[in-house]
N, C-alpha and C. Protein backbone atom coordinates (compact mmCIF):
# COMPACT_ATOMS: atom_id res chain seq x y z
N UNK A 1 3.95 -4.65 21.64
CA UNK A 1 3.12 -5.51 20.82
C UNK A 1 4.01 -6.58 20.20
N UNK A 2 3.66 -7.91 20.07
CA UNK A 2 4.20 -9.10 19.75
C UNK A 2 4.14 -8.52 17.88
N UNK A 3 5.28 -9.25 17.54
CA UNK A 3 6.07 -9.16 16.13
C UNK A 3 4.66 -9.65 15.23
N UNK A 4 4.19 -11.08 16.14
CA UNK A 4 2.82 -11.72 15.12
C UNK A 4 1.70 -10.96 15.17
N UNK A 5 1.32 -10.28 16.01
CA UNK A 5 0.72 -9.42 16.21
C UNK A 5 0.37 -8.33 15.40
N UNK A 6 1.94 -7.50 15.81
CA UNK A 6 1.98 -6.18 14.39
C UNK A 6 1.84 -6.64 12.93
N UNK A 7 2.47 -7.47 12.77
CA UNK A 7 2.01 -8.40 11.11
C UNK A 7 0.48 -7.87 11.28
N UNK A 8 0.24 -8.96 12.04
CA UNK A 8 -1.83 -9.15 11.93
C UNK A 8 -2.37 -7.98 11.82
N UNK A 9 -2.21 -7.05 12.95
CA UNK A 9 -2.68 -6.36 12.72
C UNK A 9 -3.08 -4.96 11.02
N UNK A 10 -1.32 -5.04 10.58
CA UNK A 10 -1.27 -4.62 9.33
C UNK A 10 -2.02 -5.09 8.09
N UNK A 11 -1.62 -6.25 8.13
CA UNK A 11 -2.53 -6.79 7.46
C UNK A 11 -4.01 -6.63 7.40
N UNK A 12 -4.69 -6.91 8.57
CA UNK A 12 -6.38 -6.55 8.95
C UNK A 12 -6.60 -5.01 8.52
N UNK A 13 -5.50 -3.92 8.82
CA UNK A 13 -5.41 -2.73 8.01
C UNK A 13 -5.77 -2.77 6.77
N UNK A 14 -5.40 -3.49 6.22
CA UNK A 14 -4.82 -3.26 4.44
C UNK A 14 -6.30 -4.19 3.86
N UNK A 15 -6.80 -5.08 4.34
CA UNK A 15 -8.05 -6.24 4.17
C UNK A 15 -9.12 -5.16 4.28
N UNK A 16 -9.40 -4.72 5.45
CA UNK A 16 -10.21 -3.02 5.65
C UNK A 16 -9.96 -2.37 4.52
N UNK A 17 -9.05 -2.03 3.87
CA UNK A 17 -8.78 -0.77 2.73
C UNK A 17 -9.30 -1.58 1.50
N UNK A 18 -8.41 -2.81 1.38
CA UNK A 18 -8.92 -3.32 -0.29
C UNK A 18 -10.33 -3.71 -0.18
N UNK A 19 -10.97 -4.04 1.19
CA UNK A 19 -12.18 -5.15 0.68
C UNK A 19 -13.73 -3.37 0.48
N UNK A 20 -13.25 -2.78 -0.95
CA UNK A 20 -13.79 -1.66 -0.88
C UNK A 20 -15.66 -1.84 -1.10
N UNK A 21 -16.26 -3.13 -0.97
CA UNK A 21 -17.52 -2.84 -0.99
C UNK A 21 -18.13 -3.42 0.35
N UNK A 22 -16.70 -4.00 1.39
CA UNK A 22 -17.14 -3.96 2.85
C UNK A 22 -18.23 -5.62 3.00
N UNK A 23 -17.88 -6.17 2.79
CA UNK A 23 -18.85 -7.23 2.52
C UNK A 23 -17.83 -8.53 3.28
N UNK A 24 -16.70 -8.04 3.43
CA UNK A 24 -15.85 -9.39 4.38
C UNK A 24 -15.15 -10.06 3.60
N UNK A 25 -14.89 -10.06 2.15
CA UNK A 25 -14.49 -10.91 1.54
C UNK A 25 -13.65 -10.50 0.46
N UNK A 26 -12.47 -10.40 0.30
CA UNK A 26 -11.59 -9.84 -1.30
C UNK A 26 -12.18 -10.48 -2.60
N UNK A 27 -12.10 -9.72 -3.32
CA UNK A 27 -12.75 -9.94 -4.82
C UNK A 27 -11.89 -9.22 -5.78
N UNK A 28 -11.88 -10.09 -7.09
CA UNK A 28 -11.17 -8.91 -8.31
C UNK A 28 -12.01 -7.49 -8.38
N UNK A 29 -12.95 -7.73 -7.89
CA UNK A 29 -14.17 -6.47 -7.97
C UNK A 29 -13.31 -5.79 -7.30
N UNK A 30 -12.79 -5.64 -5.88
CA UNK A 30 -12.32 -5.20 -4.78
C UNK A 30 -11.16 -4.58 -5.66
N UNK A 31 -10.33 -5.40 -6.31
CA UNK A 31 -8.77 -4.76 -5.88
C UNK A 31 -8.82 -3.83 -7.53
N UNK A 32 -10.06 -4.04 -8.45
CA UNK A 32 -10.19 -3.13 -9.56
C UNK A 32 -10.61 -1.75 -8.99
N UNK A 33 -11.51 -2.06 -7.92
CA UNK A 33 -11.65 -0.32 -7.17
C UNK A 33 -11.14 -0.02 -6.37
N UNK A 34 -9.60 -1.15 -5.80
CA UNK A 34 -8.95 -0.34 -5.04
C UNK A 34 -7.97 0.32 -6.21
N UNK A 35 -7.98 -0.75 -7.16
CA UNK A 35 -6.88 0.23 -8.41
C UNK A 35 -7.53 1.53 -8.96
N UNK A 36 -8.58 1.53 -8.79
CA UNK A 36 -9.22 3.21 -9.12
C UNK A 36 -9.12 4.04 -8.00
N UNK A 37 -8.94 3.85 -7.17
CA UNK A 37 -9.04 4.70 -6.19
C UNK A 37 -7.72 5.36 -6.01
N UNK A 38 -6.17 4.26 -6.49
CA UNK A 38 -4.97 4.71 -6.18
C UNK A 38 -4.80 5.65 -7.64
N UNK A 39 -5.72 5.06 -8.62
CA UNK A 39 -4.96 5.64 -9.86
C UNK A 39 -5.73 7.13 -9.89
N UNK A 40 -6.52 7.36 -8.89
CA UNK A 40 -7.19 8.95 -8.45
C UNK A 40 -5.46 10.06 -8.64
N UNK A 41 -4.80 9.48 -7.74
CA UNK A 41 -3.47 10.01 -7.32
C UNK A 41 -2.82 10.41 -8.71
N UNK A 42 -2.93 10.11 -9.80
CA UNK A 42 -2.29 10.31 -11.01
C UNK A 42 -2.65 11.40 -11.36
N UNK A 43 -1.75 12.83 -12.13
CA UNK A 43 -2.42 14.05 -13.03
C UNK A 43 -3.09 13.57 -13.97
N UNK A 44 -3.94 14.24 -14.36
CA UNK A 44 -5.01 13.83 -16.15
C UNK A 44 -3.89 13.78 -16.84
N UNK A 45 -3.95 12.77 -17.40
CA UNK A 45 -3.43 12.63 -18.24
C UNK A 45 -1.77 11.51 -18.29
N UNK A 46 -1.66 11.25 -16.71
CA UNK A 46 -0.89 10.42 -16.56
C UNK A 46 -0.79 9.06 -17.05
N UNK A 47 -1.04 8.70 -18.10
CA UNK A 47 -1.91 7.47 -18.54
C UNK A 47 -0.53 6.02 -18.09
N UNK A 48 0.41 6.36 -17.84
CA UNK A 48 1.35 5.36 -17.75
C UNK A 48 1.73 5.03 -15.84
N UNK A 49 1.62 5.99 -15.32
CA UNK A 49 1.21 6.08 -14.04
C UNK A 49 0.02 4.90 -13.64
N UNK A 50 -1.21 5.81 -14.00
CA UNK A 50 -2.69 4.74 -14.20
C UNK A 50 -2.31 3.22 -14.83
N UNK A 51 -1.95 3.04 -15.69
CA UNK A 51 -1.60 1.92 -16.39
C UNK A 51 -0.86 0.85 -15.34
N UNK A 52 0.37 1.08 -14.60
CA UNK A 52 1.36 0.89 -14.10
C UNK A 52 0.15 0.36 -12.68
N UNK A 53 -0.07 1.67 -12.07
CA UNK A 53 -1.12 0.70 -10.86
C UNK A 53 -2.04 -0.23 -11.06
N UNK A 54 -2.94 -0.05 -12.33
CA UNK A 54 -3.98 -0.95 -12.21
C UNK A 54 -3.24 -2.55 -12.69
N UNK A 55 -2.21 -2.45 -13.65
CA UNK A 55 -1.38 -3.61 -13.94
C UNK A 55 -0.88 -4.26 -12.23
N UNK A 56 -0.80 -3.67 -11.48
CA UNK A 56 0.11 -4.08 -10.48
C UNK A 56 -0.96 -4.54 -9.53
N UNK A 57 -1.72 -3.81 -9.26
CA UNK A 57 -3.06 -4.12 -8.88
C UNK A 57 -3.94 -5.91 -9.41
N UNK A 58 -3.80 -5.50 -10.51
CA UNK A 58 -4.27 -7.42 -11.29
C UNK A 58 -3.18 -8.26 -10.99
N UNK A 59 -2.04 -8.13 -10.80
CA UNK A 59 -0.74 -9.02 -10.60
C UNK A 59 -1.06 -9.08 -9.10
N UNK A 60 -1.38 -8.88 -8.05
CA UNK A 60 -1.60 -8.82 -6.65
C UNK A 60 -2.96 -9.85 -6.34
N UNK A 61 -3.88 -9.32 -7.33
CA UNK A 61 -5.26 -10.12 -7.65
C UNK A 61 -4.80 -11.74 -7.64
N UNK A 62 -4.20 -11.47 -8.75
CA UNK A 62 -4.03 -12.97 -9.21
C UNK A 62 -2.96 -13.74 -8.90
N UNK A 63 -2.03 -12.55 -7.75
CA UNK A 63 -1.50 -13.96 -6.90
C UNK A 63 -1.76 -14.26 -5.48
N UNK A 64 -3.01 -13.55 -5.24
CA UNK A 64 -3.81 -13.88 -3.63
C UNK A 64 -4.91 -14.83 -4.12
N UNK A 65 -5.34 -15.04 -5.48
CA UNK A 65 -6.47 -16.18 -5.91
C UNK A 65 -5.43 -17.68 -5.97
N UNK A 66 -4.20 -17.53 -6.62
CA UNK A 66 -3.28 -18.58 -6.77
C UNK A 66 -2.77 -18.84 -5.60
N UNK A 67 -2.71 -18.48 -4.39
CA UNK A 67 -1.64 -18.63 -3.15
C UNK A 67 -2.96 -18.70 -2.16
N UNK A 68 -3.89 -17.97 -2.22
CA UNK A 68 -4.76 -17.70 -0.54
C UNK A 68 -6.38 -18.69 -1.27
N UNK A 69 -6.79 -18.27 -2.11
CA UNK A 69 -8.21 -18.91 -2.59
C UNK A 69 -8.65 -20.24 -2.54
N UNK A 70 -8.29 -20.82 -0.64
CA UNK A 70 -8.18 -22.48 -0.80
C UNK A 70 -9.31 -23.21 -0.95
N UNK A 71 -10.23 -22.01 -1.04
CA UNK A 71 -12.02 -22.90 -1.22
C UNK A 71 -12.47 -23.33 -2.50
N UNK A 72 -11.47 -22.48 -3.53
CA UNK A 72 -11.47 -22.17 -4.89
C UNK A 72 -13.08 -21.25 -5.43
N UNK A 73 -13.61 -20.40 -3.99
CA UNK A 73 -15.11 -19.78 -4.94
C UNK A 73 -14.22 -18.11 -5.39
N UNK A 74 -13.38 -18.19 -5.73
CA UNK A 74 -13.02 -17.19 -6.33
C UNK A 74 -12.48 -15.79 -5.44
N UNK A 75 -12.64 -15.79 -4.11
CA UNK A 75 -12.67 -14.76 -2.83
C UNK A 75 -11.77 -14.88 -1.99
N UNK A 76 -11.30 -14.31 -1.31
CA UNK A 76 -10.08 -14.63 -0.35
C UNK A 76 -10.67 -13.82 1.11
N UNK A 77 -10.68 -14.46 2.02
CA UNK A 77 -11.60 -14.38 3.10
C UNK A 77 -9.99 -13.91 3.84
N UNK A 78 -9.89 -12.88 5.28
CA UNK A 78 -9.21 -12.37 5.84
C UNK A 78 -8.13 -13.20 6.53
N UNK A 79 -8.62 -14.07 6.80
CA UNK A 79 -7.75 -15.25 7.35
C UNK A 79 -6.80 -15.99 6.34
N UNK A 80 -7.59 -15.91 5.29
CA UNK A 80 -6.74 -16.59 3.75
C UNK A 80 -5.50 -15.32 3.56
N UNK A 81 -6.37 -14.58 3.51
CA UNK A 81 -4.88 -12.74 3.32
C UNK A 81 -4.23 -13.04 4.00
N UNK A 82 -4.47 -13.04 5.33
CA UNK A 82 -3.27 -13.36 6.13
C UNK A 82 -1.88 -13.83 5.91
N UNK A 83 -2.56 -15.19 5.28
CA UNK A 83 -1.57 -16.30 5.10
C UNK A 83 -0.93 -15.63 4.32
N UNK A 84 -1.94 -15.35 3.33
CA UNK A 84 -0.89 -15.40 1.31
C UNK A 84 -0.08 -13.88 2.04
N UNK A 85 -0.07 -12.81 2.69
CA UNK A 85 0.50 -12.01 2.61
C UNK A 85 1.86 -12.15 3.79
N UNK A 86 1.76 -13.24 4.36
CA UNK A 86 2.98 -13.34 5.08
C UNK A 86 4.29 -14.76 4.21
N UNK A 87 3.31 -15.78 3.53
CA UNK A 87 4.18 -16.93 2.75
C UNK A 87 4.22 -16.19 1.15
N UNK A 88 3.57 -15.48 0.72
CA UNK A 88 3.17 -15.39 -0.85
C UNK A 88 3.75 -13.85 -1.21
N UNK A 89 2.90 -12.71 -0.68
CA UNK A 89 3.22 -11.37 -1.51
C UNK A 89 4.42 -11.07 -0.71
N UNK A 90 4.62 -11.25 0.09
CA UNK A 90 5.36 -10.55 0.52
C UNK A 90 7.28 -10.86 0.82
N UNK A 91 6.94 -12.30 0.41
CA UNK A 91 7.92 -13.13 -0.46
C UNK A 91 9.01 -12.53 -1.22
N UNK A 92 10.50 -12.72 -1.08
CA UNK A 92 10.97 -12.16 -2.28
C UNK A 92 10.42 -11.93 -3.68
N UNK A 93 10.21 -13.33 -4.05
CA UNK A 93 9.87 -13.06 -5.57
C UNK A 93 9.01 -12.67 -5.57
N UNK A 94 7.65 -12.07 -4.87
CA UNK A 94 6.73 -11.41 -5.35
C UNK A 94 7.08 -10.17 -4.82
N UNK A 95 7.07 -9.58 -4.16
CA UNK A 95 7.33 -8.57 -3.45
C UNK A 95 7.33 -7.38 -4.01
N UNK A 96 8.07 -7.15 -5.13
CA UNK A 96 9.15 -5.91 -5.50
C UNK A 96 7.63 -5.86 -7.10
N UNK A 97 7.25 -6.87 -7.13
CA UNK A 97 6.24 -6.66 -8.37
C UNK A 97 4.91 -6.76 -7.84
N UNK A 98 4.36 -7.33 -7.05
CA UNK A 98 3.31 -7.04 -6.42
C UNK A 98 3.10 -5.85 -5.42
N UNK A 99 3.88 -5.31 -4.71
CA UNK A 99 3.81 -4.04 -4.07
C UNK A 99 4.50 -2.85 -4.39
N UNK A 100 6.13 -2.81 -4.64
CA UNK A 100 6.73 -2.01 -4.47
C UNK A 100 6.37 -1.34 -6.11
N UNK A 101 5.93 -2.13 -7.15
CA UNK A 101 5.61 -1.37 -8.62
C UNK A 101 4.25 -0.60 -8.04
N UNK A 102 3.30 -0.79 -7.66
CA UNK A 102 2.16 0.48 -6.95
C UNK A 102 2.65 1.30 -6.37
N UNK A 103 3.87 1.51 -5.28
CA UNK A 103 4.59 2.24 -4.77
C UNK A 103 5.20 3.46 -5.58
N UNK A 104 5.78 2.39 -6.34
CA UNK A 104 6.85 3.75 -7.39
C UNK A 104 5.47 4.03 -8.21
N UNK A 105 4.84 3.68 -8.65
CA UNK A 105 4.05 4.53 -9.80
C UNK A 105 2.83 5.74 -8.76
N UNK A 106 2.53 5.15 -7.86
CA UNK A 106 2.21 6.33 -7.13
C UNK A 106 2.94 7.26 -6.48
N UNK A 107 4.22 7.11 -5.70
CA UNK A 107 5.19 8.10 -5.65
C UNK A 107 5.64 8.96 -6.88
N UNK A 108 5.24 8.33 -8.21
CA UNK A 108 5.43 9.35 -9.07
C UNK A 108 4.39 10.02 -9.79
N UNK A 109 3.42 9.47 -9.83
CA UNK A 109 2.14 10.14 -9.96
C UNK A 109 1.69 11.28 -9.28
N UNK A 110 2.48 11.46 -7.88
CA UNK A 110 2.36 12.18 -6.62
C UNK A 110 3.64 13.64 -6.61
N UNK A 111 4.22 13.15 -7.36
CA UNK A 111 5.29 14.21 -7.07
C UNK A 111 4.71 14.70 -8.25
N UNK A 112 4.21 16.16 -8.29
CA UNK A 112 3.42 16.67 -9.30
C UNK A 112 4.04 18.08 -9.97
N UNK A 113 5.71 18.31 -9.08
CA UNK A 113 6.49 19.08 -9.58
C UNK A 113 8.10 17.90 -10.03
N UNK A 114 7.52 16.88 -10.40
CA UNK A 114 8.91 16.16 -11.00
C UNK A 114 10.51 16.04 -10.09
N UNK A 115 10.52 16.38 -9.05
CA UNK A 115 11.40 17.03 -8.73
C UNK A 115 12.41 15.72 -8.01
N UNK A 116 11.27 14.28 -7.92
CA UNK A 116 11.78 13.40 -7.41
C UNK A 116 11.95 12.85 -5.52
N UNK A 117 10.43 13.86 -5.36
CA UNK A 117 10.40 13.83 -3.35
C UNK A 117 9.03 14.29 -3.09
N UNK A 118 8.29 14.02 -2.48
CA UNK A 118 7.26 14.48 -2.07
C UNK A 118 7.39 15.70 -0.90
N UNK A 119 6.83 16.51 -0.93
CA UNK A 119 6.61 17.75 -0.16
C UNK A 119 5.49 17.32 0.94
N UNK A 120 5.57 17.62 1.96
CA UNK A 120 4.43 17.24 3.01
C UNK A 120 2.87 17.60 1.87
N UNK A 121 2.86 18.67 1.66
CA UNK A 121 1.80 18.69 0.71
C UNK A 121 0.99 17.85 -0.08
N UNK A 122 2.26 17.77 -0.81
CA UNK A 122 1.92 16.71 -1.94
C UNK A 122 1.60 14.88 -1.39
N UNK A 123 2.61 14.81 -0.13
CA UNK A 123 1.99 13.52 0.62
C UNK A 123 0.58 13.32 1.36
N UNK A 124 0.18 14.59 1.86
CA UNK A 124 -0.87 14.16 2.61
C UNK A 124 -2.27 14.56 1.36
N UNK A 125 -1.84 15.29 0.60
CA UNK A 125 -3.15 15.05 -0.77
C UNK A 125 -2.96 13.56 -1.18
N UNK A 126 -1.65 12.86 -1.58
CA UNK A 126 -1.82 11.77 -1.96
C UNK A 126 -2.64 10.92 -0.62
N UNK A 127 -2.17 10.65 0.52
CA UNK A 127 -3.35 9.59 1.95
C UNK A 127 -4.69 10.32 1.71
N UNK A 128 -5.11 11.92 1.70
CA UNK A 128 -6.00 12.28 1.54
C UNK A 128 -7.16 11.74 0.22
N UNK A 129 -6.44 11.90 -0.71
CA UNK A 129 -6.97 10.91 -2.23
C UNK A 129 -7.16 9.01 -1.68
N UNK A 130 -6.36 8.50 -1.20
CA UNK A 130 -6.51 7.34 -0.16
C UNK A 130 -7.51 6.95 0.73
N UNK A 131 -7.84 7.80 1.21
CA UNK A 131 -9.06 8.16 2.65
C UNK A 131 -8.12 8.01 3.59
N UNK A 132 -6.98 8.29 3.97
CA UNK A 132 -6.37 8.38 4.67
C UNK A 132 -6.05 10.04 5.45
N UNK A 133 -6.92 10.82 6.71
CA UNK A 133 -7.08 11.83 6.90
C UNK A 133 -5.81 12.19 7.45
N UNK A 134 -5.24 13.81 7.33
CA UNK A 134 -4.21 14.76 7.66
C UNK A 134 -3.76 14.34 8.71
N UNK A 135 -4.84 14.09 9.66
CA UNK A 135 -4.26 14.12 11.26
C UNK A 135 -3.17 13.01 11.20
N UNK A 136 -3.67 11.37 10.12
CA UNK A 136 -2.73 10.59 10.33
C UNK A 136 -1.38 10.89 9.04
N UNK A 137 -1.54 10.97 8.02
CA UNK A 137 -0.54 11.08 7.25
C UNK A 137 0.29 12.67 7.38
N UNK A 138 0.37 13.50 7.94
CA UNK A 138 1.02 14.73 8.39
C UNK A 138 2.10 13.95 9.30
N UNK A 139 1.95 13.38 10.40
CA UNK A 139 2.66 12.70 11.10
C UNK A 139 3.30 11.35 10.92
N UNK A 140 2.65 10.94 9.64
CA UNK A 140 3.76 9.73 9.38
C UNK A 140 4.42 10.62 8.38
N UNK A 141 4.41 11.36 7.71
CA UNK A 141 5.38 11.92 6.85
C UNK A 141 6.76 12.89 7.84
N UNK A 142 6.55 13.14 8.87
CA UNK A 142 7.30 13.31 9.34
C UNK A 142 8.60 12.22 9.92
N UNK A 143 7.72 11.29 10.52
CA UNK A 143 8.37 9.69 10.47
C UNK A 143 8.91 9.01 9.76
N UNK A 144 8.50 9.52 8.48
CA UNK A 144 9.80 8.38 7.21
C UNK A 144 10.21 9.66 6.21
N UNK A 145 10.16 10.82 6.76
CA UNK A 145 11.09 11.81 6.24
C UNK A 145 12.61 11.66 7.21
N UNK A 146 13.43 10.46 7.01
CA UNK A 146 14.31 9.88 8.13
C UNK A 146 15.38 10.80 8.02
N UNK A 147 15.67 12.24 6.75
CA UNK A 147 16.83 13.02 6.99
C UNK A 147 16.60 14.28 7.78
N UNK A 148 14.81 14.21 7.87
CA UNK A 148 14.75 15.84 8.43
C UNK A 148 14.57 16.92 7.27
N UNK A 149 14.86 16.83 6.06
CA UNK A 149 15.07 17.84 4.97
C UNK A 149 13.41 18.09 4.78
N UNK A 150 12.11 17.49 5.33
CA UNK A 150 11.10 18.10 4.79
C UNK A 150 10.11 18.06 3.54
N UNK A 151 11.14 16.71 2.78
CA UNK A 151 11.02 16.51 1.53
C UNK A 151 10.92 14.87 1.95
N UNK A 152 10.17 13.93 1.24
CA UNK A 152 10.48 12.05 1.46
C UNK A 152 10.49 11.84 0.13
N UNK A 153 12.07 11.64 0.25
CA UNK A 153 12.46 10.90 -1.45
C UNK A 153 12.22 9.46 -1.14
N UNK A 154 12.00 9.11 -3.03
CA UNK A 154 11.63 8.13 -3.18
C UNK A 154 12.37 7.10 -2.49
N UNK A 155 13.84 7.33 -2.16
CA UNK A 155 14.11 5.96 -1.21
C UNK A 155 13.47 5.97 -0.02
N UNK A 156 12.89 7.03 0.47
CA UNK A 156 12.47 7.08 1.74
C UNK A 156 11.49 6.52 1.73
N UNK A 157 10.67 6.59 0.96
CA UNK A 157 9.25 6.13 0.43
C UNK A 157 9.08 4.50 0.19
N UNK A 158 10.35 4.29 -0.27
CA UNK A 158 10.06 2.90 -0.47
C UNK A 158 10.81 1.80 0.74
N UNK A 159 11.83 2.75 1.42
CA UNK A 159 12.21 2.05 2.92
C UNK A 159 10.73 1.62 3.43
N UNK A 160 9.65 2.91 3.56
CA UNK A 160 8.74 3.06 4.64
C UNK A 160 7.71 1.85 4.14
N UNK A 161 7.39 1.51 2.84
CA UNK A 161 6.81 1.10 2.25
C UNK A 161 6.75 -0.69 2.32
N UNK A 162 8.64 -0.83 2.11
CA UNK A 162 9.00 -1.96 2.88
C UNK A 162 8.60 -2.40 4.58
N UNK A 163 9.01 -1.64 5.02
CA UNK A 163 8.96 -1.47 6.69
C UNK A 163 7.81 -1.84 7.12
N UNK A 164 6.97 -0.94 6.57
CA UNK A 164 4.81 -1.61 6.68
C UNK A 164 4.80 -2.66 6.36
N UNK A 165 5.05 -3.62 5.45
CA UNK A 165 4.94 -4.57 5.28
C UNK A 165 6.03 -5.88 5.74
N UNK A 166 7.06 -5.65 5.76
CA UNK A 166 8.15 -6.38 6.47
C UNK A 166 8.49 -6.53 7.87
N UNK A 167 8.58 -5.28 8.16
CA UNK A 167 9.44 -5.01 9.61
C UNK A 167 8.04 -5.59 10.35
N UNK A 168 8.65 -5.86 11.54
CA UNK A 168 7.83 -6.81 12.87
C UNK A 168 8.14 -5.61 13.84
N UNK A 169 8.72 -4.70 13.65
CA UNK A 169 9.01 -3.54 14.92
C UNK A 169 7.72 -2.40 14.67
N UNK A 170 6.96 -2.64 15.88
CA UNK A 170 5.68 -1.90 15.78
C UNK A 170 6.43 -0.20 15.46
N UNK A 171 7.41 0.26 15.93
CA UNK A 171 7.75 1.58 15.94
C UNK A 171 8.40 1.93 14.83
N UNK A 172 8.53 1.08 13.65
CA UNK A 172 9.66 1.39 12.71
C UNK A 172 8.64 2.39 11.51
N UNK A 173 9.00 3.37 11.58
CA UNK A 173 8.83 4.63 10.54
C UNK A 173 7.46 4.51 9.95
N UNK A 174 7.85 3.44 8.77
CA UNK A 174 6.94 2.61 7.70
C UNK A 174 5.73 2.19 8.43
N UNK A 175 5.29 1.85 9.63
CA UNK A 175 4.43 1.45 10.43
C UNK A 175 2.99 2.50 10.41
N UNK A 176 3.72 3.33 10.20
CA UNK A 176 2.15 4.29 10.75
C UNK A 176 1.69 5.26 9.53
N UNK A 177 2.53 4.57 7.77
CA UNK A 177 1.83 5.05 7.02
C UNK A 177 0.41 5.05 7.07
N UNK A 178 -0.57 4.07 7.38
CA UNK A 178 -1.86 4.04 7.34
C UNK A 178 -2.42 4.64 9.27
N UNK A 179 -1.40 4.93 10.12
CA UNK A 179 -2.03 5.71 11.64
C UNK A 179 -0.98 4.32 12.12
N UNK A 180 -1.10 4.89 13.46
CA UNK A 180 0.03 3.86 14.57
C UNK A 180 -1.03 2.96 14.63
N UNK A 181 0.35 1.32 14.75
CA UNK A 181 -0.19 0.58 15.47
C UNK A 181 -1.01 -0.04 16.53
């Protein structure tokens, strides 16, 4: 598969996941219930966890309305994502605050014995809480568990995390958090 390709395709992944009332079009509506849906992943009572995604979540909002929203009706249509997520989020300077802060606050929301690694367990309840089913996240956790130990620490987590969104190599680890290319 061509490098522009695997982009696209990821992307059209991720447009599918946020645009949660299915209507074709991103909305703050959208990425407030995709922030409820991730902040599911938090224990009761995690309130800084929750806090941390839905903050990161509005910072993502409001820089796909500032970078992709060229019609100005307030919506960012799939073709607009596209763009803003290959020139805009995914950008150094946005990058590490528009994605990788949802990352760490759900990798820690997720590790529900503190211990600093997710347990296959504890990963596929977190894709499962996602809508992301066993069959696919069992097998990507094996894939960006890159030491073998059984456990995906948080660097592993956030290599893979990078990789989905960066890497152009359809096979690289990070690729098949959401199912293969």
């Amino acid at each position: 598969m061509p490098a522009a390709a695997a982009m696209s395709e990821k992307f059209d992944s991720l447009f599918a996941w946020f645009d949660q009332d299915g209507d074709g079009q991103l909305s703050g509506a959208d990425f407030q219930a995709t922030a409820a849906v991730f902040s599911r992943t938090a224990r009761p009572g995690d309130d800084a966890n929750v806090k941390a995604i839905h903050e990161a979540f509005g910072q993502w909002w409001d820089l796909l309305v500032e970078h992709a929203d060229t019609d100005g009706d307030g919506l960012v249509s799939r073709e607009e994502f596209r763009v803003v997520m290959q020139d805009s989020v995914t950008a150094p300077a946005h990058f590490e605050s528009a994605v990788m802060r949802i990352a760490d606050a759900v990798m820690d929301a997720f590790d529900t014995n503190g211990d600093g690694v997710l347990s296959l367990e504890e990963y596929v309840r977190l894709y499962d809480t996602l809508g992301v089913p066993r069959e696919v996240s069992a097998p990507a956790f094996a894939r960006i568990d890159l030491n073998g130990d059984g456990v995906v620490s948080h660097a592993e987590y956030r290599k893979a995390i990078v990789e989905f969104y960066l890497s152009t190599d359809p096979s690289a680890p990070g690729n098949y958090l959401l199912g293969p290319l």
